[in-house]
Protein backbone atom coordinates (compact mmCIF):
# COMPACT_ATOMS: atom_id res chain seq x y z
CA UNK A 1 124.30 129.22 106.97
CA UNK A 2 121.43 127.38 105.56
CA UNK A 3 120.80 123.95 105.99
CA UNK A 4 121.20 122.65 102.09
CA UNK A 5 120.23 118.75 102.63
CA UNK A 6 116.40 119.93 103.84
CA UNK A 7 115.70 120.92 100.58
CA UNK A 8 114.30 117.78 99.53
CA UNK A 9 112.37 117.79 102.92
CA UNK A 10 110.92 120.81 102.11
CA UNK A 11 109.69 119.84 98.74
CA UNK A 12 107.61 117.08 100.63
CA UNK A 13 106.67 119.23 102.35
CA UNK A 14 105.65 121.70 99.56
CA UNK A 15 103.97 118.59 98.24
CA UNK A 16 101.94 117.63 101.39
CA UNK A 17 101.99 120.20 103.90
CA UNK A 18 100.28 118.40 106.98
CA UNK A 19 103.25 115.83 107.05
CA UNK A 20 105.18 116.92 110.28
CA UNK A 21 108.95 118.74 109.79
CA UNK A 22 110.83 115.74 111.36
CA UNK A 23 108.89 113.22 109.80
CA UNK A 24 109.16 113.99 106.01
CA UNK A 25 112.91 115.08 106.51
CA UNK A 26 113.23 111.51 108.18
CA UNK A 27 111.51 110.12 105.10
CA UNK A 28 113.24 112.00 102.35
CA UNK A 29 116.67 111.09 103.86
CA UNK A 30 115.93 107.26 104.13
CA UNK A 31 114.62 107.06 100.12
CA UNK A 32 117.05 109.90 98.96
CA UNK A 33 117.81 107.67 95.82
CA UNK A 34 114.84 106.42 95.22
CA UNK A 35 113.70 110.12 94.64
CA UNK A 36 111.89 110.77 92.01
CA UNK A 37 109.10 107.74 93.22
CA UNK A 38 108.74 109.83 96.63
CA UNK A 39 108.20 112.86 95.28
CA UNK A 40 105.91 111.68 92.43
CA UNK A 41 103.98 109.87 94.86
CA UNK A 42 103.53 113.10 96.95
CA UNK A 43 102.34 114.90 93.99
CA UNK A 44 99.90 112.15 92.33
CA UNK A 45 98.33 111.49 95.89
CA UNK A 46 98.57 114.30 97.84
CA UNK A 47 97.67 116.65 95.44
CA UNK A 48 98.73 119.99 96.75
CA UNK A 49 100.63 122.95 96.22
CA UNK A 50 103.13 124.42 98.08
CA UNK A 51 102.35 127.02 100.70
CA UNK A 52 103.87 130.96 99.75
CA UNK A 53 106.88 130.46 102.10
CA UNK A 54 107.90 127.30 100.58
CA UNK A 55 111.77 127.09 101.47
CA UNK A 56 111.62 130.45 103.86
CA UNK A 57 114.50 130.90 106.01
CA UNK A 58 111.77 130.93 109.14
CA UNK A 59 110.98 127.33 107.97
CA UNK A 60 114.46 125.62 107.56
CA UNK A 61 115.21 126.89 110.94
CA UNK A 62 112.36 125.91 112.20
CA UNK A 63 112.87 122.26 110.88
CA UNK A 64 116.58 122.82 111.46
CA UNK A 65 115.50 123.10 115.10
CA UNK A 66 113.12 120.03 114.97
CA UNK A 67 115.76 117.82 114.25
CA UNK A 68 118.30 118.78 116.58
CA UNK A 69 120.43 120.93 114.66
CA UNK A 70 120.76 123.80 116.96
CA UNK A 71 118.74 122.22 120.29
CA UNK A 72 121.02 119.43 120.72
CA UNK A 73 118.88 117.10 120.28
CA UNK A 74 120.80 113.67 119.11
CA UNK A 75 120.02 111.90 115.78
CA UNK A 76 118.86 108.56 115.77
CA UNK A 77 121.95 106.31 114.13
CA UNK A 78 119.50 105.55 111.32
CA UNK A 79 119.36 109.21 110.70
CA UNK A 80 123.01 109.81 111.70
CA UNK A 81 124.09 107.13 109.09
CA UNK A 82 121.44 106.75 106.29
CA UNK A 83 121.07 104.11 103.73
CA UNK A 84 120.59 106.38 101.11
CA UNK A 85 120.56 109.98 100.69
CA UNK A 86 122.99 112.94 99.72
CA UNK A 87 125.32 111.87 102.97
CA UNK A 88 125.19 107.90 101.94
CA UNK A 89 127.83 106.00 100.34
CA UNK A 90 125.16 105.77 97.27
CA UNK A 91 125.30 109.22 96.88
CA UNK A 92 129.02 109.19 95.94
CA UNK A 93 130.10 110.11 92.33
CA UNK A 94 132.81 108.46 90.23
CA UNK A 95 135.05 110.67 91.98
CA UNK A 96 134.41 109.47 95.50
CA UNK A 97 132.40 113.18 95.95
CA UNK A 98 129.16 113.42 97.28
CA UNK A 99 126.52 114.71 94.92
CA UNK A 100 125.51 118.43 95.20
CA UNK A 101 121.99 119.94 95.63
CA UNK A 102 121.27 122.97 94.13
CA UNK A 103 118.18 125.22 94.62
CA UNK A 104 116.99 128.77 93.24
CA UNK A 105 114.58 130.75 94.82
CA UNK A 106 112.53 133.82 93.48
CA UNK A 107 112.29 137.22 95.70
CA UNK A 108 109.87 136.34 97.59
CA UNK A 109 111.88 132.84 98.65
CA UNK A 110 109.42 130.63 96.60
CA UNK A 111 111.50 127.69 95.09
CA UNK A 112 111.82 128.41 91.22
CA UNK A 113 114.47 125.23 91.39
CA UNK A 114 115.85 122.41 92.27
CA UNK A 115 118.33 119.72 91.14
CA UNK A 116 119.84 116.77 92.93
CA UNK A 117 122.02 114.61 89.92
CA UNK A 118 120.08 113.92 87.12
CA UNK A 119 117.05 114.81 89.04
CA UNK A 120 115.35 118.21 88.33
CA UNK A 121 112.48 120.90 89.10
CA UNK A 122 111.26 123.92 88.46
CA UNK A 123 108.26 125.53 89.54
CA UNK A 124 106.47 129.02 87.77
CA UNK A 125 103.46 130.68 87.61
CA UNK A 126 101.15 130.62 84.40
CA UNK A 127 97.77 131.59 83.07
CA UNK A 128 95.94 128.47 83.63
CA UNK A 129 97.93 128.54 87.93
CA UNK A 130 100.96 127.23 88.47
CA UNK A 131 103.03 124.67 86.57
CA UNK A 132 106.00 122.20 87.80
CA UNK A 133 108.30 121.06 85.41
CA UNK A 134 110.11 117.84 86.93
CA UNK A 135 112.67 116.26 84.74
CA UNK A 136 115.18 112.55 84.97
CA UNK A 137 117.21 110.81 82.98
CA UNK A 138 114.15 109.45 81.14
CA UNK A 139 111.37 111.57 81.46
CA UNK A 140 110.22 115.28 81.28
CA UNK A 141 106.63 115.77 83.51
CA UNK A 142 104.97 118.82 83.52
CA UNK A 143 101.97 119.17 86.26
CA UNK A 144 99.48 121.93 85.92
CA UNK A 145 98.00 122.60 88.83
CA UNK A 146 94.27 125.59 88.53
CA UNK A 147 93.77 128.67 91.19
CA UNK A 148 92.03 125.88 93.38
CA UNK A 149 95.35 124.20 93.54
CA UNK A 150 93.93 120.70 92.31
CA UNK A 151 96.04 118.62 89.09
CA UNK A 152 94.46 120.00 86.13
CA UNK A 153 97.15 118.50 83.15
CA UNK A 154 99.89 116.38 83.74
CA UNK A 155 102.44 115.89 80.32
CA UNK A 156 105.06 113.57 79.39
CA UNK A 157 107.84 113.66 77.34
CA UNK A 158 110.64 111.20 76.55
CA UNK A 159 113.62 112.87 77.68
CA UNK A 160 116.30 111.95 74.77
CA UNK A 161 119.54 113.46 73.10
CA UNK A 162 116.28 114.06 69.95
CA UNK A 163 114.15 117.05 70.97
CA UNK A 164 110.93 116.89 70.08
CA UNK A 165 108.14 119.49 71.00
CA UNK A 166 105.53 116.75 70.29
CA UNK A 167 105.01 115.02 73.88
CA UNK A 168 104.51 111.12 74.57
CA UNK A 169 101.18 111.40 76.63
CA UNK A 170 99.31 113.78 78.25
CA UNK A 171 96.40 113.33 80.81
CA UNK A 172 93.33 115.80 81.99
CA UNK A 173 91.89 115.90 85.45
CA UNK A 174 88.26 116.41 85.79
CA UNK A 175 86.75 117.37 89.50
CA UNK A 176 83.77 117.78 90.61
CA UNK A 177 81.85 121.35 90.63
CA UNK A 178 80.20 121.41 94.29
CA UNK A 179 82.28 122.01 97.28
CA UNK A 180 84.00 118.71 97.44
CA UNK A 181 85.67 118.83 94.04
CA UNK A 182 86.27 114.81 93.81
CA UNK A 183 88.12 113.83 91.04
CA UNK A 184 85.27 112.80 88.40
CA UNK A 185 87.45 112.07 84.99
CA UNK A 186 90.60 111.62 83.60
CA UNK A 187 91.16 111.51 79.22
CA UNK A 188 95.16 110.35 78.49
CA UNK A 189 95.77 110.68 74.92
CA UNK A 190 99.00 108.14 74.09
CA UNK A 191 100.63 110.21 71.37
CA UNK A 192 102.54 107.95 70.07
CA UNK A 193 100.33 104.93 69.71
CA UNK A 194 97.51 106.81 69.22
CA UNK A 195 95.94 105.16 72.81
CA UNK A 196 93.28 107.13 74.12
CA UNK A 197 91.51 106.34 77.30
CA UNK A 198 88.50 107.63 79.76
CA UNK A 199 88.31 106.50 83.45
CA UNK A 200 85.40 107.53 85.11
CA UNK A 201 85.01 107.59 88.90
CA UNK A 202 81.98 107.76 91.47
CA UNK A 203 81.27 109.46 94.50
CA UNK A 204 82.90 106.65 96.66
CA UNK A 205 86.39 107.78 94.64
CA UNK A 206 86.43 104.35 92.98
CA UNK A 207 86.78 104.40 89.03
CA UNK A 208 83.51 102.97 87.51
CA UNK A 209 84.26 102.68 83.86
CA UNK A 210 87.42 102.52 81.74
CA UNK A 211 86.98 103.53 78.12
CA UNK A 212 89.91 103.11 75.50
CA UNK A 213 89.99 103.99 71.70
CA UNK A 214 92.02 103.63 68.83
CA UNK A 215 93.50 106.17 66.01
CA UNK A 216 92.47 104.27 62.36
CA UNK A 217 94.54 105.27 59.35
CA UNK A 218 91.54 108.22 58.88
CA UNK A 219 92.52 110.17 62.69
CA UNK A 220 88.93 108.77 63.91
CA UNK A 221 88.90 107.68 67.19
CA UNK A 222 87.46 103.66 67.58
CA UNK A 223 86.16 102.60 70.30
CA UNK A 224 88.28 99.03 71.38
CA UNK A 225 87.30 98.31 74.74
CA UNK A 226 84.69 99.01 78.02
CA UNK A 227 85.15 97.92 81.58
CA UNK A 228 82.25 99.07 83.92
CA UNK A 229 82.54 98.36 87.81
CA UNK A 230 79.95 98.10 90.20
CA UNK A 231 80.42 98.47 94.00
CA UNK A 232 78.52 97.46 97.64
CA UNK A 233 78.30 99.93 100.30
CA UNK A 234 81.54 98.91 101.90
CA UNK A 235 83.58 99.98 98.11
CA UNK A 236 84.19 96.29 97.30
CA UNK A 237 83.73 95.28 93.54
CA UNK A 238 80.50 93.30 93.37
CA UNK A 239 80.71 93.38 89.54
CA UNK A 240 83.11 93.44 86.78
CA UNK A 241 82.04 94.14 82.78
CA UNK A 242 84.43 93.86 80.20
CA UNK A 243 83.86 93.99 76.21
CA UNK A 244 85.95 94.14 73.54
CA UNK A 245 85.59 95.97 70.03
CA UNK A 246 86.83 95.35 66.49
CA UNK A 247 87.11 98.05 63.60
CA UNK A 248 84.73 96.39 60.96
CA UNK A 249 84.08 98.87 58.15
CA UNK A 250 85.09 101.86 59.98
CA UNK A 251 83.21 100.95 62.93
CA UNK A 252 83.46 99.49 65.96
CA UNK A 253 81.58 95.86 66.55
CA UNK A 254 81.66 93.96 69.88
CA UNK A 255 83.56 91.09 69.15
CA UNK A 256 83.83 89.45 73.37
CA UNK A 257 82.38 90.08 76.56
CA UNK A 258 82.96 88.71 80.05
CA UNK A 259 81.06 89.33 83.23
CA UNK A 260 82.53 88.59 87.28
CA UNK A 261 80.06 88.43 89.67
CA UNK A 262 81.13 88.69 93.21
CA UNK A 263 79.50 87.47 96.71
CA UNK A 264 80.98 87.98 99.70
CA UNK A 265 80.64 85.91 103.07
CA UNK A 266 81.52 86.88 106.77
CA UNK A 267 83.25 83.39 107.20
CA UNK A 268 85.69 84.25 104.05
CA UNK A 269 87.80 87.20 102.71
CA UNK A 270 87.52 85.39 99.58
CA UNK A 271 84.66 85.73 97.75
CA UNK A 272 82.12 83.90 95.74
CA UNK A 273 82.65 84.87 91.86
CA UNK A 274 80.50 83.93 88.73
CA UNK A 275 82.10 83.97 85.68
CA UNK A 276 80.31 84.42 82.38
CA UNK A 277 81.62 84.49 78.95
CA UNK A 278 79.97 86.10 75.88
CA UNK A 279 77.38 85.74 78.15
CA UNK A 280 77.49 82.10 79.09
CA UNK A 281 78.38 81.14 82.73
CA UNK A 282 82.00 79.36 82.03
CA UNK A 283 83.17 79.06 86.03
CA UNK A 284 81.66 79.42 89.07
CA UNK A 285 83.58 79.79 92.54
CA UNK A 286 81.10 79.03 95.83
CA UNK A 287 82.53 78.36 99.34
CA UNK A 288 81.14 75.61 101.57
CA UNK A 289 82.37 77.34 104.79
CA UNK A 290 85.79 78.66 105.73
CA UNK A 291 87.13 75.30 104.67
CA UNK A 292 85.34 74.16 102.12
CA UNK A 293 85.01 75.02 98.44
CA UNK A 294 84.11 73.97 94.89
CA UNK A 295 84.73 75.37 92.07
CA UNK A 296 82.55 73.99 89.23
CA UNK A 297 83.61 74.47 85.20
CA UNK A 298 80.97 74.57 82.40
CA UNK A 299 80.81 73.20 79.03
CA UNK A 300 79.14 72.56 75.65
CA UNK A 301 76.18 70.51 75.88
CA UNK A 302 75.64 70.35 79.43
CA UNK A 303 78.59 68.91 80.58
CA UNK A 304 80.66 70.76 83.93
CA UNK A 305 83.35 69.41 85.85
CA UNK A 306 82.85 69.91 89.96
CA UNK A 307 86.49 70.42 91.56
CA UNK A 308 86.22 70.36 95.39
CA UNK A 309 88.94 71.83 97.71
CA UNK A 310 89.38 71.38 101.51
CA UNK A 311 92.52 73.52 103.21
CA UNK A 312 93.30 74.96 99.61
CA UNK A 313 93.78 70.73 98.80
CA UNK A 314 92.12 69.74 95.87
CA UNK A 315 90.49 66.37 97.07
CA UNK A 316 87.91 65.57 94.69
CA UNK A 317 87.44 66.34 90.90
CA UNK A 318 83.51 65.38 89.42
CA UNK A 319 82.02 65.13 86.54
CA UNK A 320 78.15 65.75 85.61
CA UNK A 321 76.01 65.49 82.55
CA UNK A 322 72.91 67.67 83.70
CA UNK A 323 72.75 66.91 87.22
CA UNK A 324 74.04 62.89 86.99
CA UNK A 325 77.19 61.82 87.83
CA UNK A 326 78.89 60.18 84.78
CA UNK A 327 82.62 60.17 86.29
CA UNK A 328 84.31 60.36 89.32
């Protein structure tokens, strides 16, 4: 007889396959409810597919065995009596009745699907590689995943009593072509408010630049807004670009900009920033030591107000004309 509550343990470890048997079945059980967040973070993050014997009757014994189930060895009373899960009291339903799972497998004993409540999957092969269909009370996702097994597509659709074949968003993964195949670009297209946006991402994995346009009336795209990132050799943001765009006759015109500039100190995790607005320096953060720092505010006409800190205390506020002291 087949062990029918690894099923979800399986599918994390279809998701991410170097995760050892006890320790995603000991994971699965713990966040049972919380499902759908487990296994989409599996599938965002780990990005893989599951191996050919996904769900083989070699492999629930094999986990089956892991666990205890036919070496003797005991559970743990955390694993014994869960917090969540299909053998929790929050897996009751409004009959007192614990809540079934239910799996399908092709003839080679690939899962085709799954379904635990109002939780759903199915997984099939297509032209572009293979596609998983995961579906809840809100939401329809369907992953694409290419022969190389990295996310190609991933589409959403509101998952309401009105069908609709138009979907609410849909993104497209973009990897690399050398060996590495790092994850270069994604493009989401917001269906329904017409939302379109580019991120961008270097070889450190860190996005670099965030584009987002607009549909106008005429199904043109307008640009509305840029954010460009720089980094230091240790992947922390030493600069931050943002500007913003307004449709003028039919075409996009900067209308606000800000820059961040960060320094960073080995006395502080905090760091230095330099704030500039429509390119005017508006605040600028310094530390004195680990203790110590001031954070001085700029104004029209020369004016800036000094505010000086000690323990996170403000202790001092200052202000200057130029470089003179006019109040205290």
């Amino acid at each position: 007889m087949e062990i029918i509550f690894l099923s979800l343990g399986a599918i994390l470890n279809f998701l991410n396959p170097h995760v050892p048997a006890s320790q995603e079945w000991y994971f699965s059980r713990s966040v049972y409810s919380d499902y759908s967040k487990t296994f989409y973070h599996y599938y965002e993050y780990g990005e893989y597919l599951p191996n050919e014997n996904l769900f083989s009757d070699d492999q629930s014994y094999e986990a089956a065995d892991v666990l205890g189930y036919e070496s003797g060895v005991e559970l743990t009373d955390v694993l014994e009596n869960p917090a969540f899960g299909p053998q929790s009291g929050g897996a009751l339903n409004g009959e007192g009745s614990f809540i079934p799972e239910t799996f399908e497998r092709k003839n080679d004993n690939t899962l085709a699907f799954f379904e635990y409540g109002e939780e759903k999957l199915s997984v099939n092969k297509i032209p572009e590689g293979t596609s998983i269909v995961s579906v809840n009370k809100d939401e329809v996702i369907q992953r694409i995943y290419g022969e190389d097994n990295l996310l190609k597509e991933k589409t959403f659709w509101k998952n309401s009593s009105e069908k609709t074949e138009t979907p609410a968003k849909k993104i497209i993964f973009t990897y690399s072509s050398d060996e590495q195949k790092k994850l270069i670009r994604t493009f989401e297209e917001n269906f329904q408010g017409g939302i379109f946006v580019e991120n961008i991402y270097g070889q450190n994995g860190k996005c670099t630049q965030i584009k987002k346009w607009a549909a106008g009336e005429d199904n043109r795209k307008y640009l509305t807004s840029v954010q460009d990132y720089l980094y230091d050799e240790e992947n922390r943001v030493t600069e931050k670009k943002v500007k913003e765009y307004s449709v003028e006759n039919d075409r996009s015109r900067l209308k606000y900009s800000q820059r961040n500039v960060y320094a960073y100190k080995d006395f502080t995790d905090e760091a230095d920033e330099d704030f500039y607005e429509n390119g005017e320096l508006r605040v600028s953060t310094k530390h004195i030591d680990d203790k110590i720092k001031n954070i001085t505010y700029f104004f029209d006409d020369d004016f800036k107000l000094v505010v000086r800190y000690e323990h996170g205390i403000k202790v001092s506020e200052t202000v200057y004309h130029k470089d003179t002291e006019v109040k205290r």
